[in-house]
N, C-alpha and C. Protein backbone atom coordinates (compact mmCIF):
# COMPACT_ATOMS: atom_id res chain seq x y z
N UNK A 1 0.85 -1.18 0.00
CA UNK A 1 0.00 0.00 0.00
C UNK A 1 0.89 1.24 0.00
N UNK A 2 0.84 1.75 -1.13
CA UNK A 2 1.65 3.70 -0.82
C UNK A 2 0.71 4.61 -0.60
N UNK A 3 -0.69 4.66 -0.75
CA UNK A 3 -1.59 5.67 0.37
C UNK A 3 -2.44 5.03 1.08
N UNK A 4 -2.79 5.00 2.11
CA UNK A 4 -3.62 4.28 3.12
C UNK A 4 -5.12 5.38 2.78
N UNK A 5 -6.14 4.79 3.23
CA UNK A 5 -7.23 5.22 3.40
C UNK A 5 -7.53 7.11 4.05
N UNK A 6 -6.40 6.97 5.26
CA UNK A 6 -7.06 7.85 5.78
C UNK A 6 -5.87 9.37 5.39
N UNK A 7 -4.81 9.05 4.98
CA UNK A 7 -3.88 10.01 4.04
C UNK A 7 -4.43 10.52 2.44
N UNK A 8 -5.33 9.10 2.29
CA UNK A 8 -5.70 9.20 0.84
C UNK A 8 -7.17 9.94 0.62
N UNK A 9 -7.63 10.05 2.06
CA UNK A 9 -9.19 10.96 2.29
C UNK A 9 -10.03 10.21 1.36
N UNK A 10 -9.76 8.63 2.11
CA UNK A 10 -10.83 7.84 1.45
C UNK A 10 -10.02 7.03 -0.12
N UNK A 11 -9.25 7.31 -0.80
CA UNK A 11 -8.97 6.95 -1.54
C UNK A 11 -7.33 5.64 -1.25
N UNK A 12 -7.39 4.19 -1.49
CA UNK A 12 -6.25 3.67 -1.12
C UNK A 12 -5.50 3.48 -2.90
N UNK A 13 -4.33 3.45 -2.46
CA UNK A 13 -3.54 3.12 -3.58
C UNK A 13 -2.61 1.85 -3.38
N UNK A 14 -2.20 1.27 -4.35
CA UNK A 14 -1.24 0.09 -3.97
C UNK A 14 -0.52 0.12 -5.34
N UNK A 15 0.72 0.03 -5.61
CA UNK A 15 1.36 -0.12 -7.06
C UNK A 15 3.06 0.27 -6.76
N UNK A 16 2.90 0.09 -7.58
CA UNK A 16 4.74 0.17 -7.98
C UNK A 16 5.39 0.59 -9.09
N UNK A 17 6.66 0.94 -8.97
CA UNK A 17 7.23 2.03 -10.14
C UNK A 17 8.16 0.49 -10.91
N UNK A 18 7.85 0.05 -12.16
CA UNK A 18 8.70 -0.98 -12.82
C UNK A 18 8.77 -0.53 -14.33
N UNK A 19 9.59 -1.54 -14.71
CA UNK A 19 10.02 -1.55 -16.04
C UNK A 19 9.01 -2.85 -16.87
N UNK A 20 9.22 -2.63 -17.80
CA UNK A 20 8.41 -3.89 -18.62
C UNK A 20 8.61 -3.51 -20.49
N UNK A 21 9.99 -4.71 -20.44
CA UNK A 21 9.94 -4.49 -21.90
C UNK A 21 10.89 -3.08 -22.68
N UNK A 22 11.24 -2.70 -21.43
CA UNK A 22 11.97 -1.29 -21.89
C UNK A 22 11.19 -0.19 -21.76
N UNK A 23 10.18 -0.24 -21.33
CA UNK A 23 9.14 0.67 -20.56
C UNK A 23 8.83 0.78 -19.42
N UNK A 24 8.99 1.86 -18.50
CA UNK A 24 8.92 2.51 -17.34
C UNK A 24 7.48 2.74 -17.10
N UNK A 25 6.81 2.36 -16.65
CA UNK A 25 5.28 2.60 -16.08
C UNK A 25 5.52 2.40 -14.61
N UNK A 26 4.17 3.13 -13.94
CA UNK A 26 3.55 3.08 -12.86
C UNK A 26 2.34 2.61 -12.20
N UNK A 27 2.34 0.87 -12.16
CA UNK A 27 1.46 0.14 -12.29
C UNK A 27 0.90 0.41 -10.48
N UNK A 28 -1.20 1.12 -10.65
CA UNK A 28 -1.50 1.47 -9.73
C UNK A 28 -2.56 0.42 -10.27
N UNK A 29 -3.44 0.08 -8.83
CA UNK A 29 -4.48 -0.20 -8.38
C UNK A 29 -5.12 0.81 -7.61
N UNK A 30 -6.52 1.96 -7.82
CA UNK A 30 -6.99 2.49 -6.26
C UNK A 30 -8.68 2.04 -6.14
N UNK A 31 -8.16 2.14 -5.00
CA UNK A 31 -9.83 1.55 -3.97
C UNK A 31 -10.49 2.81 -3.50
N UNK A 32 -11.63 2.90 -3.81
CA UNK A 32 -12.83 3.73 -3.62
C UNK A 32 -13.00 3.23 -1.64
N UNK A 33 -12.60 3.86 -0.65
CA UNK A 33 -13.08 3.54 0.99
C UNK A 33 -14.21 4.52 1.62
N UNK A 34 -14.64 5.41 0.58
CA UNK A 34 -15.45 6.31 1.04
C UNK A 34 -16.65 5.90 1.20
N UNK A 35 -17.71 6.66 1.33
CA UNK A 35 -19.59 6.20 1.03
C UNK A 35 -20.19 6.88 0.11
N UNK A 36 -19.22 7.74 -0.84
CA UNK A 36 -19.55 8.47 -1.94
C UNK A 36 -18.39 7.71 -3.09
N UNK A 37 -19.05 8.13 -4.56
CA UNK A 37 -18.39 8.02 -5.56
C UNK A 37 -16.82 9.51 -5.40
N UNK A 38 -15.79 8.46 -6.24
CA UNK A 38 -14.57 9.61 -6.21
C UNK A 38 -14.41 9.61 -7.84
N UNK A 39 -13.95 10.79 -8.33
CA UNK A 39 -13.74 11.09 -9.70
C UNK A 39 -12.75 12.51 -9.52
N UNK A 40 -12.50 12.57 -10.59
CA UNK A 40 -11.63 14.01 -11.18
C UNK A 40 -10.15 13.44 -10.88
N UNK A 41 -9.49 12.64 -11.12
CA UNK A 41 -8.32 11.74 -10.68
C UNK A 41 -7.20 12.76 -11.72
N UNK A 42 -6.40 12.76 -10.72
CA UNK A 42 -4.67 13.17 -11.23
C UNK A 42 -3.76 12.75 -10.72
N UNK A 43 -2.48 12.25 -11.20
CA UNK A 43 -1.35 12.41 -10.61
C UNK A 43 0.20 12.86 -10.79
N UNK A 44 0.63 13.53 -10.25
CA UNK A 44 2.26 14.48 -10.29
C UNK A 44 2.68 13.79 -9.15
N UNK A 45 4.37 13.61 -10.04
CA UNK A 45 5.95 13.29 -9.45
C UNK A 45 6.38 14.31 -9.25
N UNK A 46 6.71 14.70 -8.22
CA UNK A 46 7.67 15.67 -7.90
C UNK A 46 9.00 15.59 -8.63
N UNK A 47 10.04 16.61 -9.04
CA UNK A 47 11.13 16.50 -9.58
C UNK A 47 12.18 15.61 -8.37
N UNK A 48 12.91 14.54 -8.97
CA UNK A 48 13.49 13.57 -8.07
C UNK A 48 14.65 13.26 -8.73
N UNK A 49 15.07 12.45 -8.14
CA UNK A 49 17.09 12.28 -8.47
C UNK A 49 17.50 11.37 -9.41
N UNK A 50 16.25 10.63 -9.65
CA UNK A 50 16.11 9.92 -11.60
C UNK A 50 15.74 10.51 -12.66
N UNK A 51 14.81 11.81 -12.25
CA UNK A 51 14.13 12.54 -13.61
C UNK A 51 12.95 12.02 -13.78
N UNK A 52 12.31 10.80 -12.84
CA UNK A 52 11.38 10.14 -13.48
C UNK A 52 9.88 11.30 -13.53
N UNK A 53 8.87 11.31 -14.58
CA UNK A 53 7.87 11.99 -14.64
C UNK A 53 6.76 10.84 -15.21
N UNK A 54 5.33 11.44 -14.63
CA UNK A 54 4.30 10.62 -15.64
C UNK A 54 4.24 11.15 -17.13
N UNK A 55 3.99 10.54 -17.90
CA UNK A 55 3.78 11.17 -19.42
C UNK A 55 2.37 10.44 -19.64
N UNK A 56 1.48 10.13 -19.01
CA UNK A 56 -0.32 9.78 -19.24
C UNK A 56 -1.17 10.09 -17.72
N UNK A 57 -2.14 9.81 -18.81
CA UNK A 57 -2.97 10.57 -17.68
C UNK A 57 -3.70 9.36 -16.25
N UNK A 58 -3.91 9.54 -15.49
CA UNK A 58 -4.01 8.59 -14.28
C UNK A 58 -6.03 9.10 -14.14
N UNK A 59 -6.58 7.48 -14.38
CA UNK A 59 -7.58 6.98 -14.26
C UNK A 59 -8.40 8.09 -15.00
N UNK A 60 -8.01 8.92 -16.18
CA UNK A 60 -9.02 10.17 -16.68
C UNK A 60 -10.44 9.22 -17.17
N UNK A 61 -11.37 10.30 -16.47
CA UNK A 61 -12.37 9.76 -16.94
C UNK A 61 -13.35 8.78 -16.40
N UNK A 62 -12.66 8.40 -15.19
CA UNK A 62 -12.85 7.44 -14.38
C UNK A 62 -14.19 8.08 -13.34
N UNK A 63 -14.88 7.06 -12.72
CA UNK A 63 -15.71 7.52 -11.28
C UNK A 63 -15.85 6.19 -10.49
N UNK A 64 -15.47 6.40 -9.52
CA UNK A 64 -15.30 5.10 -8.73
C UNK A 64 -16.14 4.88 -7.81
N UNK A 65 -17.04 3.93 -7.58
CA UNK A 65 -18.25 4.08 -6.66
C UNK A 65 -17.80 3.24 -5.01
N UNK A 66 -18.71 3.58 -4.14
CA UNK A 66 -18.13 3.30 -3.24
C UNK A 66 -17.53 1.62 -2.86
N UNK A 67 -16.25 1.14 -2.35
CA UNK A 67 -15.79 -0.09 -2.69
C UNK A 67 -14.85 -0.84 -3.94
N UNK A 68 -15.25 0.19 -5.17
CA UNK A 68 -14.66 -0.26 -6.19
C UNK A 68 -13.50 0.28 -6.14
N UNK A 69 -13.00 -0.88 -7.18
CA UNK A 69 -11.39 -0.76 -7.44
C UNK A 69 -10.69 -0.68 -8.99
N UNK A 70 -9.78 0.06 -9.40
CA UNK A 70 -9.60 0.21 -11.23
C UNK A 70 -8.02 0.14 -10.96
N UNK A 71 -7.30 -0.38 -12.02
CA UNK A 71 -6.27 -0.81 -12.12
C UNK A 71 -5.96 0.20 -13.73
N UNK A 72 -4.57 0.38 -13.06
CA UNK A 72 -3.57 1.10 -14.74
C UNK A 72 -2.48 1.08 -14.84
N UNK A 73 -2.04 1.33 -15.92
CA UNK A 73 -0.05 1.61 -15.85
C UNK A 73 -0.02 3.05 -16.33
N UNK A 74 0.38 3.75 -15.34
CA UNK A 74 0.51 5.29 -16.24
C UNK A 74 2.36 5.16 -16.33
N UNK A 75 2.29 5.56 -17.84
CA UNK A 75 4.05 5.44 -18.57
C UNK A 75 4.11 6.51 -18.14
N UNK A 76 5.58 6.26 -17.59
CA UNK A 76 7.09 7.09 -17.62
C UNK A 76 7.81 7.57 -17.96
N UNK A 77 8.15 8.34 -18.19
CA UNK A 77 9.52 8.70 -19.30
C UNK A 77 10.67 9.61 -18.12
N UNK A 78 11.71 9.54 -18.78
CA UNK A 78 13.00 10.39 -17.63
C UNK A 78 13.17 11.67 -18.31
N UNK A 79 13.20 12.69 -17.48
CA UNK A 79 13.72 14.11 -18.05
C UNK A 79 14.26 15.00 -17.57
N UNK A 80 15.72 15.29 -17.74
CA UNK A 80 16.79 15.61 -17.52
C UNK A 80 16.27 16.67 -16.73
N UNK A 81 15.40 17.94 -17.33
CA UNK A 81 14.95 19.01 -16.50
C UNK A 81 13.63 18.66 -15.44
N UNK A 82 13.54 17.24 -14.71
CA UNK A 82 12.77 16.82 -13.77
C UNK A 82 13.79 16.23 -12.88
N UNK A 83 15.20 16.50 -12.98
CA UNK A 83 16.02 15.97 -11.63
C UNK A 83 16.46 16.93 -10.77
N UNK A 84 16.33 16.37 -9.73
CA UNK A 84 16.58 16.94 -8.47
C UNK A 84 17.27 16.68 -7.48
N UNK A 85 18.55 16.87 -7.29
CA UNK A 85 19.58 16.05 -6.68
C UNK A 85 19.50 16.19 -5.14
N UNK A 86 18.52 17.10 -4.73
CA UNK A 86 18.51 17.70 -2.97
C UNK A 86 18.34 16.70 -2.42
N UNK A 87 18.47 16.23 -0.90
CA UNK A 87 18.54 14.91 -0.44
C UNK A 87 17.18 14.85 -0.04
N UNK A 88 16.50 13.79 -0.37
CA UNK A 88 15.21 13.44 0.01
C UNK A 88 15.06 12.37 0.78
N UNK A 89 13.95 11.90 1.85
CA UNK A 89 13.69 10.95 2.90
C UNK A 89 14.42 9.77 2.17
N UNK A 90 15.05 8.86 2.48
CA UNK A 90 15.32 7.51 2.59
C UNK A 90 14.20 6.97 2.54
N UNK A 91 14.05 5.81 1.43
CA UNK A 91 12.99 4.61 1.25
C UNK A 91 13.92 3.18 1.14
N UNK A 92 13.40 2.71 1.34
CA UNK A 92 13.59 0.97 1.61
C UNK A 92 13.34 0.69 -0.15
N UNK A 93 14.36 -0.19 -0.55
CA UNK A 93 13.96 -0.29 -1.60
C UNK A 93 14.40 0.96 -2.94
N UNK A 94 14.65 1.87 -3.20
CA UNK A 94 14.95 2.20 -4.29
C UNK A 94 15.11 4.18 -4.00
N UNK A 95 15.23 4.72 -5.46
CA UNK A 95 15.10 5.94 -5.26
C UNK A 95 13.79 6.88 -4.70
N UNK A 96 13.86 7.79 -3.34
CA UNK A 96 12.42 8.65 -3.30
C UNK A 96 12.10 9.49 -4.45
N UNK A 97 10.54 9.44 -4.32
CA UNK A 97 9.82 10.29 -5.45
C UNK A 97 8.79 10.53 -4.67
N UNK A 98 8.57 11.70 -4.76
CA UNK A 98 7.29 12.26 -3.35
C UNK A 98 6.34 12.21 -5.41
N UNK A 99 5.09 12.15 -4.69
CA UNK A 99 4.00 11.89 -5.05
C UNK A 99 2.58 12.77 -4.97
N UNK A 100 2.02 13.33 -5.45
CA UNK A 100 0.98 14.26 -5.41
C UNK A 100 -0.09 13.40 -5.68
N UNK A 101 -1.30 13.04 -5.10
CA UNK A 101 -2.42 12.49 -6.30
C UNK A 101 -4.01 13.14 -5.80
N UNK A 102 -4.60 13.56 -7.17
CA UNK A 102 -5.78 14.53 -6.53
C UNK A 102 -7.20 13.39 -6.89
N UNK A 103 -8.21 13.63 -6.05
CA UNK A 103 -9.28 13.16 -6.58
C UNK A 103 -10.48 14.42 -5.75
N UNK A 104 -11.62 13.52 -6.20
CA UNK A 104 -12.56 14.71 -6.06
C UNK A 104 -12.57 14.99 -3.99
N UNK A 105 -12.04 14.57 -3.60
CA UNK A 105 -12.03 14.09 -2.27
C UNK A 105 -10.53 15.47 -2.00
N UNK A 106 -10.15 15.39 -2.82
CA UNK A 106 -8.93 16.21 -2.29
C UNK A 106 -7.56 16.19 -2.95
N UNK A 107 -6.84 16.80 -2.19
CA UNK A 107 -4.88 16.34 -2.87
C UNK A 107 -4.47 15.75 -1.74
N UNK A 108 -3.89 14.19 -1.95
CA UNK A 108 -3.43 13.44 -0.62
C UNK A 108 -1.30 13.51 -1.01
N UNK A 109 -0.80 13.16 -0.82
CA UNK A 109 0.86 13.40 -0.64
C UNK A 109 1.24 12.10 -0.26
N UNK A 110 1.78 11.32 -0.88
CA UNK A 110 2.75 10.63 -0.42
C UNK A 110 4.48 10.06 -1.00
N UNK A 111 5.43 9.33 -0.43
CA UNK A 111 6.35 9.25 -1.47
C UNK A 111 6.47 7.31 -1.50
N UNK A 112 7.08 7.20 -2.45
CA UNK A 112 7.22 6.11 -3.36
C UNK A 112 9.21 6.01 -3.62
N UNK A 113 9.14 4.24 -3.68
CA UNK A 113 10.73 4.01 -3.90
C UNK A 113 10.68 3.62 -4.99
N UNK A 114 11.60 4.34 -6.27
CA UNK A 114 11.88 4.18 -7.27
C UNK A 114 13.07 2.92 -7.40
N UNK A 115 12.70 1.47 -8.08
CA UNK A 115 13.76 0.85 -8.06
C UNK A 115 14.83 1.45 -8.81
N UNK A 116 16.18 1.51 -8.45
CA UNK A 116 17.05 2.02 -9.58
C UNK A 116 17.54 1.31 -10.64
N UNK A 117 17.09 0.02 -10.95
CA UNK A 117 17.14 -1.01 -12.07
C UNK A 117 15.93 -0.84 -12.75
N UNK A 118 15.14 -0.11 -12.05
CA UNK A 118 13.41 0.35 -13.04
C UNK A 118 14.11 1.43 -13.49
N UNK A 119 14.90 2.52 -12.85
CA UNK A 119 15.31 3.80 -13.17
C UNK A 119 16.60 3.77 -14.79
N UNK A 120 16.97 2.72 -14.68
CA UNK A 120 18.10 2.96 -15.25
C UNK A 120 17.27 2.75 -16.96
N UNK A 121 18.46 3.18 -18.04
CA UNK A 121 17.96 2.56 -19.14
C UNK A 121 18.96 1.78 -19.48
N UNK A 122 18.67 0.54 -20.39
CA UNK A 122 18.95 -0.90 -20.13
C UNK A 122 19.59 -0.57 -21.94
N UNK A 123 21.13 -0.91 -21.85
CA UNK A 123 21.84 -1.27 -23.05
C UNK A 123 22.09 0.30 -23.38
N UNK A 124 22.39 0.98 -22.55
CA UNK A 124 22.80 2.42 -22.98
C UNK A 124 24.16 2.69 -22.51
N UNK A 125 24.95 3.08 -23.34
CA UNK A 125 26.67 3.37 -22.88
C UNK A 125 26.78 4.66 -22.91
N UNK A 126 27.61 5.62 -22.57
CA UNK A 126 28.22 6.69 -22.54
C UNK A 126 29.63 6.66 -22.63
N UNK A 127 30.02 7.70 -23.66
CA UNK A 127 31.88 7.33 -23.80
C UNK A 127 32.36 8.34 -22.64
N UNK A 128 33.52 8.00 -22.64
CA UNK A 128 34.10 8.60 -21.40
C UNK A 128 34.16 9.73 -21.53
N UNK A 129 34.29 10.89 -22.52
CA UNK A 129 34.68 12.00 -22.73
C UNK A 129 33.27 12.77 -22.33
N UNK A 130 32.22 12.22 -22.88
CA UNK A 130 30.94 12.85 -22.97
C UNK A 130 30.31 12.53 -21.77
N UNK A 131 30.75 11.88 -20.43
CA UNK A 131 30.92 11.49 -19.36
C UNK A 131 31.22 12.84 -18.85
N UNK A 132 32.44 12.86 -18.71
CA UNK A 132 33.33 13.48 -18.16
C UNK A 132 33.18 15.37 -18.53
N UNK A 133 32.67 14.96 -19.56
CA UNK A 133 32.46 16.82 -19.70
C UNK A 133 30.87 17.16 -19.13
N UNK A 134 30.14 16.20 -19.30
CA UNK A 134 28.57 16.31 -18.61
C UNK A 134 29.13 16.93 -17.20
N UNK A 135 29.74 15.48 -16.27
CA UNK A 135 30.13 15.79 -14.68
C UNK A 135 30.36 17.29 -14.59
N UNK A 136 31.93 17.55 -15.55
CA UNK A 136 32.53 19.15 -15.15
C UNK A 136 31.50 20.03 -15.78
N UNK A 137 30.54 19.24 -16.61
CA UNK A 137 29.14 21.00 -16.65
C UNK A 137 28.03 21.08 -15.61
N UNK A 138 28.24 19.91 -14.74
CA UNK A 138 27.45 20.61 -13.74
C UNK A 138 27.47 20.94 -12.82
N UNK A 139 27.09 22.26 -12.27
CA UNK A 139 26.96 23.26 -11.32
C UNK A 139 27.25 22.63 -9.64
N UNK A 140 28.44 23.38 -9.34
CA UNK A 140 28.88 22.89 -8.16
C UNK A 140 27.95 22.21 -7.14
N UNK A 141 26.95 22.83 -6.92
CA UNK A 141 25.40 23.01 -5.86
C UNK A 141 24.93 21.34 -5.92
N UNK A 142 25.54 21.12 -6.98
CA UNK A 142 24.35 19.60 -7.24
C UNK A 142 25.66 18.73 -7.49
N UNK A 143 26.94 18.89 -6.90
CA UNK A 143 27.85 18.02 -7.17
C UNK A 143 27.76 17.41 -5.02
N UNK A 144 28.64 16.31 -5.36
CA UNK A 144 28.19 15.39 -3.90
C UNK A 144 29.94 14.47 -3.86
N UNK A 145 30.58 14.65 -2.93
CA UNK A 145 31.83 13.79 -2.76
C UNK A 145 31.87 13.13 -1.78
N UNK A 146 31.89 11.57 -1.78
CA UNK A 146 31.87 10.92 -0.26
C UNK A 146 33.24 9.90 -0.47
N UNK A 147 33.95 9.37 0.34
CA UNK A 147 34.95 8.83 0.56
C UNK A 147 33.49 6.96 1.11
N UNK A 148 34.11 6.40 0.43
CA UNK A 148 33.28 5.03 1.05
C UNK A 148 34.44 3.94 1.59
N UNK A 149 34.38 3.46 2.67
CA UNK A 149 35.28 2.52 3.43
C UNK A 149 35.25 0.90 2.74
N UNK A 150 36.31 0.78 2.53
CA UNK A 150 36.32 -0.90 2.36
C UNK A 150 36.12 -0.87 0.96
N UNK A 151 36.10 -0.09 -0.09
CA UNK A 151 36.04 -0.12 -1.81
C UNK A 151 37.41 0.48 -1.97
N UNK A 152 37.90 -0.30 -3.35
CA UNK A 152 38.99 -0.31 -3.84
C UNK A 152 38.77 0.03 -5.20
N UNK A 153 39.33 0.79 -5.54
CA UNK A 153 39.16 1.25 -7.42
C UNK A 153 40.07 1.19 -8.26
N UNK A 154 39.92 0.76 -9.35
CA UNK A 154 41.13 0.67 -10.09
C UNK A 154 41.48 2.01 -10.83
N UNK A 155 42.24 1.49 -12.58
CA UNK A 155 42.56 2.98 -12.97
C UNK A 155 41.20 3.28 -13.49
N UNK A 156 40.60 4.05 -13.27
CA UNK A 156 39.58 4.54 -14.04
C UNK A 156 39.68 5.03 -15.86
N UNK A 157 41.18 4.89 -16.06
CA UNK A 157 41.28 5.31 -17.20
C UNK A 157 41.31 3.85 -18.50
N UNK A 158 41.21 3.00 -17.91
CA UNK A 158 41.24 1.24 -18.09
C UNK A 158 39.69 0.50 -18.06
């Protein structure tokens, strides 16, 4: 479950951020817990430290009566001007992505762990140069240096 009933003002969610096929979707299930019908459904990713964004629309069109439940995959796509390198809560499981989702009930908030094997794209190389000049173009503010204990590195130029 990533919104419970009473965060979700009646609305529960359950799903997960995966890959399938070389496609990034956001496979949701939500449950209607209210005693009224819910409709007017949206949902926004906050800018996060994969880039990940929705690119479809979440349950449009939909009205959910009380008890019922509708299932979707809203696709993904990554975009460079949706990353956000600031340090965000720790999740179990993968990268945070705080979460917005509106229904007629309200805007509920929650965040979600992005696997970083869902995050990555699969059979993509980068040469070293075009590496290396990306790193030195970006802006000190969003650069991060940690020393890690017990790792050994070779030449990096090899």
């Amino acid at each position: 479950e990533i919104l419970g009933a009473v965060a979700g003002k009646g609305l529960v969610l359950r799903g997960k951020i995966l890959q399938e096929g070389g496609t990034l979707r956001y496979a949701i299930a939500a449950t209607n817990k209210t005693q009224g019908p819910l409709s007017g459904f949206a949902l926004q990713l906050n800018k996060n430290a994969v880039g990940i964004t929705s690119s479809g629309a979440f349950l449009e069109g939909v009205t959910l009566g009380p008890g019922q439940s509708q299932t979707t995959a809203i696709p993904l796509t990554v975009s460079q001007d949706r990353i956000d390198v600031k340090p965000l809560p720790q999740t179990a499981g993968g990268v945070a992505v705080q979460v917005a989702v509106k229904s007629s009930a309200g805007v509920a908030y929650f965040t979600d762990a992005v696997p970083l094997s869902s995050a990555l794209q699969q059979g993509v190389t980068l040469a070293q140069g075009d590496y290396l000049s990306q790193w030195q173009a970006m802006a000190a503010d969003r650069q991060s240096v940690r020393e890690v204990a017990g790792v050994s590195g070779g030449d990096v130029d090899k």
